[in-house]
C-alpha atoms as a PDB file:
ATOM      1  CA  UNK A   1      63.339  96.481 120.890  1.00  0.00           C
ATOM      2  CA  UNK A   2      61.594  95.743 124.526  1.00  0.00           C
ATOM      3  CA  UNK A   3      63.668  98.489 126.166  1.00  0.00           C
ATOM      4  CA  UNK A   4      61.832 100.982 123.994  1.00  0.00           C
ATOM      5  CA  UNK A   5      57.995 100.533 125.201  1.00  0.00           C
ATOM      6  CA  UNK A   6      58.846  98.084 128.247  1.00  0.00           C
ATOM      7  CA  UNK A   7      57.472 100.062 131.204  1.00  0.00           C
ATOM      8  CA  UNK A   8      57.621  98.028 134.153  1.00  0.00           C
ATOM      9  CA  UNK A   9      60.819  96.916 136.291  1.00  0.00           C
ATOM     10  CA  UNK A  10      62.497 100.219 135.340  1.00  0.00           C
ATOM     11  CA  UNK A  11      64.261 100.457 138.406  1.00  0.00           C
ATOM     12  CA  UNK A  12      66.572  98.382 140.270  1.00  0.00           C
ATOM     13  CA  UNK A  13      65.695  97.428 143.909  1.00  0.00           C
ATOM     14  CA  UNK A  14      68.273  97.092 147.125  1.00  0.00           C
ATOM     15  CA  UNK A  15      69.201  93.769 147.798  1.00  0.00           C
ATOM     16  CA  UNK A  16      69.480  94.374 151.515  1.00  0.00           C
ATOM     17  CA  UNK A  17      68.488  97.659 153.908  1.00  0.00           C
ATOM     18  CA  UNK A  18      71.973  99.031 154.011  1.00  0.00           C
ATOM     19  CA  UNK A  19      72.579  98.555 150.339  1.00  0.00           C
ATOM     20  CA  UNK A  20      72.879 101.912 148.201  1.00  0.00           C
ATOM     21  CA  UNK A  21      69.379 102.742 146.203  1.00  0.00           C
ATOM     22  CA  UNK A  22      70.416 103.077 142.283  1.00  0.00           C
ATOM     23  CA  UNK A  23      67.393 104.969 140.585  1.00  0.00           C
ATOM     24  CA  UNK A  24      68.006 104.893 137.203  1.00  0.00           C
ATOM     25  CA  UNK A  25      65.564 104.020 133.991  1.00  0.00           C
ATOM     26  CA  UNK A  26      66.442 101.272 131.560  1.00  0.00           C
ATOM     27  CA  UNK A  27      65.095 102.971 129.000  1.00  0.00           C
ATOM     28  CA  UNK A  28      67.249 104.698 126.143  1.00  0.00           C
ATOM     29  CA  UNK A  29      67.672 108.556 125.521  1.00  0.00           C
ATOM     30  CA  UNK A  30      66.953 107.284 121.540  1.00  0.00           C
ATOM     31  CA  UNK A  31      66.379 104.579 119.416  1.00  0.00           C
ATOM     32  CA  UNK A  32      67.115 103.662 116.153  1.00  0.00           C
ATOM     33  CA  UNK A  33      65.061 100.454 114.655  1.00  0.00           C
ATOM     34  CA  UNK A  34      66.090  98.852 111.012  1.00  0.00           C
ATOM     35  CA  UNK A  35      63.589  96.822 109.305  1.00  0.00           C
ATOM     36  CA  UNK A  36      62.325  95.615 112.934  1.00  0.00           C
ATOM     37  CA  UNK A  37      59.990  93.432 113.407  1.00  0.00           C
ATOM     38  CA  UNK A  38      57.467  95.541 115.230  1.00  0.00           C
ATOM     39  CA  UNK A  39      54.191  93.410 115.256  1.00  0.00           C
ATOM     40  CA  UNK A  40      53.606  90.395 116.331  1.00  0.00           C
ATOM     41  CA  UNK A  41      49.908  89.961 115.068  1.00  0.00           C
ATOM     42  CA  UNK A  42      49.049  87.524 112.177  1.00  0.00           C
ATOM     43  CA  UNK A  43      49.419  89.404 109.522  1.00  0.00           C
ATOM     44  CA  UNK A  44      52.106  91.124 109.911  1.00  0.00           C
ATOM     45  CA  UNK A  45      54.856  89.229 111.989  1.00  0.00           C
ATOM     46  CA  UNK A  46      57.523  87.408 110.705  1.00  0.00           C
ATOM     47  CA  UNK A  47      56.505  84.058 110.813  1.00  0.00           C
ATOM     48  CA  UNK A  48      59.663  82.133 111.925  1.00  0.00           C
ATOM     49  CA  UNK A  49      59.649  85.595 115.087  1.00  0.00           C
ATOM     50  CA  UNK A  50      56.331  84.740 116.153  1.00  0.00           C
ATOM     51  CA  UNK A  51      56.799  81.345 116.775  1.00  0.00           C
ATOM     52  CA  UNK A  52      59.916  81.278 118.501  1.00  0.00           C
ATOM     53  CA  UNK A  53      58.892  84.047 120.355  1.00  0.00           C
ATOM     54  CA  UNK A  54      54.598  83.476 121.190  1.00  0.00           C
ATOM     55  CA  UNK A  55      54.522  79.590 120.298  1.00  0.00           C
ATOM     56  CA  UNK A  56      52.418  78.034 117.720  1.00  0.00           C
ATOM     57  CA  UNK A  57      48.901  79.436 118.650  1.00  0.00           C
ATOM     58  CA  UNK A  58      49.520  82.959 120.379  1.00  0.00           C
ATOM     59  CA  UNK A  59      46.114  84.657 121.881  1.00  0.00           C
ATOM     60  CA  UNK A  60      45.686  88.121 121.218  1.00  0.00           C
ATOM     61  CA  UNK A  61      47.008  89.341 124.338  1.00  0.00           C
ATOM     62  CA  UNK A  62      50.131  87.630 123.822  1.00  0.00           C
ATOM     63  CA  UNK A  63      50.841  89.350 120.602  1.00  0.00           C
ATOM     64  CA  UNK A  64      49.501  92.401 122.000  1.00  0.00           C
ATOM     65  CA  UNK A  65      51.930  92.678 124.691  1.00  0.00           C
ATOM     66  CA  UNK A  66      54.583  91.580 122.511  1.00  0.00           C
ATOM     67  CA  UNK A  67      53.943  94.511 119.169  1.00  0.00           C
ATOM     68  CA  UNK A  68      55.672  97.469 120.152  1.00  0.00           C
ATOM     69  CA  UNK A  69      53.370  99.835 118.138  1.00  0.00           C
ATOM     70  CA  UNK A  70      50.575  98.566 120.846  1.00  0.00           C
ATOM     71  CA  UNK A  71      52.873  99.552 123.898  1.00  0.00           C
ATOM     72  CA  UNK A  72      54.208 103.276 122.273  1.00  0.00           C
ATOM     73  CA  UNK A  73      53.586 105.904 125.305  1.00  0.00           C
ATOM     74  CA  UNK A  74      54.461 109.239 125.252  1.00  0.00           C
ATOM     75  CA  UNK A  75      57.502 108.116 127.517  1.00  0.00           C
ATOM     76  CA  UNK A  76      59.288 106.066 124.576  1.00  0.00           C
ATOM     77  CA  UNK A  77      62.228 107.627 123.008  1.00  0.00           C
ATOM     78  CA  UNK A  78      62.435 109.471 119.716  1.00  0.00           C
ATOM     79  CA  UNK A  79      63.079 107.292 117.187  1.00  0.00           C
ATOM     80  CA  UNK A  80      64.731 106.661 113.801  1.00  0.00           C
ATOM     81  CA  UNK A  81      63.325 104.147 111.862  1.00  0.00           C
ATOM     82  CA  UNK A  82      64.517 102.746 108.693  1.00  0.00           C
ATOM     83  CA  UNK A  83      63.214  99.944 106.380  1.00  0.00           C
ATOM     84  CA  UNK A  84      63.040  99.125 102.385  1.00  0.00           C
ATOM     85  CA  UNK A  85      59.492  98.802 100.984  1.00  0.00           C
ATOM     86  CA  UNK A  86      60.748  95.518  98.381  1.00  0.00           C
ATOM     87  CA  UNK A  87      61.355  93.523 102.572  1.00  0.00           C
ATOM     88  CA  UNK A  88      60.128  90.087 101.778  1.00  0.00           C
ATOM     89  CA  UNK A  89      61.069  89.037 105.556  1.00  0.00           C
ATOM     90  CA  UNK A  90      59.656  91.606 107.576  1.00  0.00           C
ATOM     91  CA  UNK A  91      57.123  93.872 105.772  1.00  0.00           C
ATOM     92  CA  UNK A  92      57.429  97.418 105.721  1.00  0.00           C
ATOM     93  CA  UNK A  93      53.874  97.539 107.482  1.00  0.00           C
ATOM     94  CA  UNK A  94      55.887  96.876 110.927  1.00  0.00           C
ATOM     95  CA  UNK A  95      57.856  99.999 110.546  1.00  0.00           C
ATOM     96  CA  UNK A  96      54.212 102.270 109.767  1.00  0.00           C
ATOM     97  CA  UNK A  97      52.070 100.633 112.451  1.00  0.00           C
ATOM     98  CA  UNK A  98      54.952 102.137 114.794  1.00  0.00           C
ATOM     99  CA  UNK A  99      55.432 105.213 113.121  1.00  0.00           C
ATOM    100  CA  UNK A 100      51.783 106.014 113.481  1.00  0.00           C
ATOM    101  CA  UNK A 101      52.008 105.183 116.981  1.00  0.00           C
ATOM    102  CA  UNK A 102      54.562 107.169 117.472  1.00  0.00           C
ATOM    103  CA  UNK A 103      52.894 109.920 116.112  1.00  0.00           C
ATOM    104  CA  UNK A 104      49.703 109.094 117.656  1.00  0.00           C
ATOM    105  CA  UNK A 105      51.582 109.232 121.260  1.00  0.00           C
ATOM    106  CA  UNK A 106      53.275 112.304 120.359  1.00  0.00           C
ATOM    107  CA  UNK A 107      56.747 110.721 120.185  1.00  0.00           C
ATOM    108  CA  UNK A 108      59.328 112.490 118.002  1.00  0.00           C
ATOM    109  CA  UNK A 109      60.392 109.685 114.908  1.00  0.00           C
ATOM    110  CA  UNK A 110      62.225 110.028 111.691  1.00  0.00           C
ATOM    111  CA  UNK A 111      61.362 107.635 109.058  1.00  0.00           C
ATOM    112  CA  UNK A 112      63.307 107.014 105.883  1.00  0.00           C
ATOM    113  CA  UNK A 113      61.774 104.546 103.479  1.00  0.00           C
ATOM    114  CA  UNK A 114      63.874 102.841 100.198  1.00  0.00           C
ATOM    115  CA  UNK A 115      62.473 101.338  97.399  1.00  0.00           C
ATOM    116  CA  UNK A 116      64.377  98.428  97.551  1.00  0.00           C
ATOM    117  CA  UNK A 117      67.337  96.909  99.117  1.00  0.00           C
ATOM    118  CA  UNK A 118      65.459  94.392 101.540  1.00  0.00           C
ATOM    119  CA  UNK A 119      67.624  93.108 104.625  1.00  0.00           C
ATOM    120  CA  UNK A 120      70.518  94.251 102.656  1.00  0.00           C
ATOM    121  CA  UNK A 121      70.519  97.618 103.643  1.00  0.00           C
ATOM    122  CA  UNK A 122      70.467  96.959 107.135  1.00  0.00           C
END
């Protein structure tokens, strides 16, 4: 999920002056996210993701730089996102806070939405 937003370190760097330069982006031509866990704020992060990932007692910065939706630029891939509204482990809410993000940075995204299914589906 990083490569999508992640912005810096994009390029690899010669290890010595006579080494070949390879310019080339890390970041994918698309993406396609299922019932991702986009956030990583309070409220809407899966709780077991969080702490693994942030620790017990985050600061807001932390989960800033960590919740895609915060990081969308107009430089992230189009995306296809896909999650079931009945999710009990990762709320649907992480899938819209990117969508409108997406939207908001002008990125191209395709969202389709199912009752129910949960994790199943993915």
């Amino acid at each position: 999920m990083s490569a999508v937003t992640w912005r810096r370190g994009s390029r690899s760097q010669p290890t010595r002056p006579s080494t070949l330069r390879i310019e080339s982006s890390a970041r994918p031509d698309v993406a396609a996210l299922m019932h991702a866990v986009q956030s990583m704020t309070l409220l809407l992060a899966h709780p077991g993701s969080r702490a693994l990932l942030l620790g017990a007692s985050p600061t807001p910065a932390l989960e800033n730089a960590h919740s895609t939706a915060s990081n969308v630029t107009s430089a992230t891939p189009p995306c296809l996102l896909v999650h079931a509204e009945d999710d009990r482990s990762v709320v649907v809410e992480n899938t819209l806070a990117f969508r409108a993000a997406a939207i908001s940075a002008g990125v191209a995204v395709e969202t389709h939405l199912f009752a129910t299914e949960g994790m199943a589906s993915a």
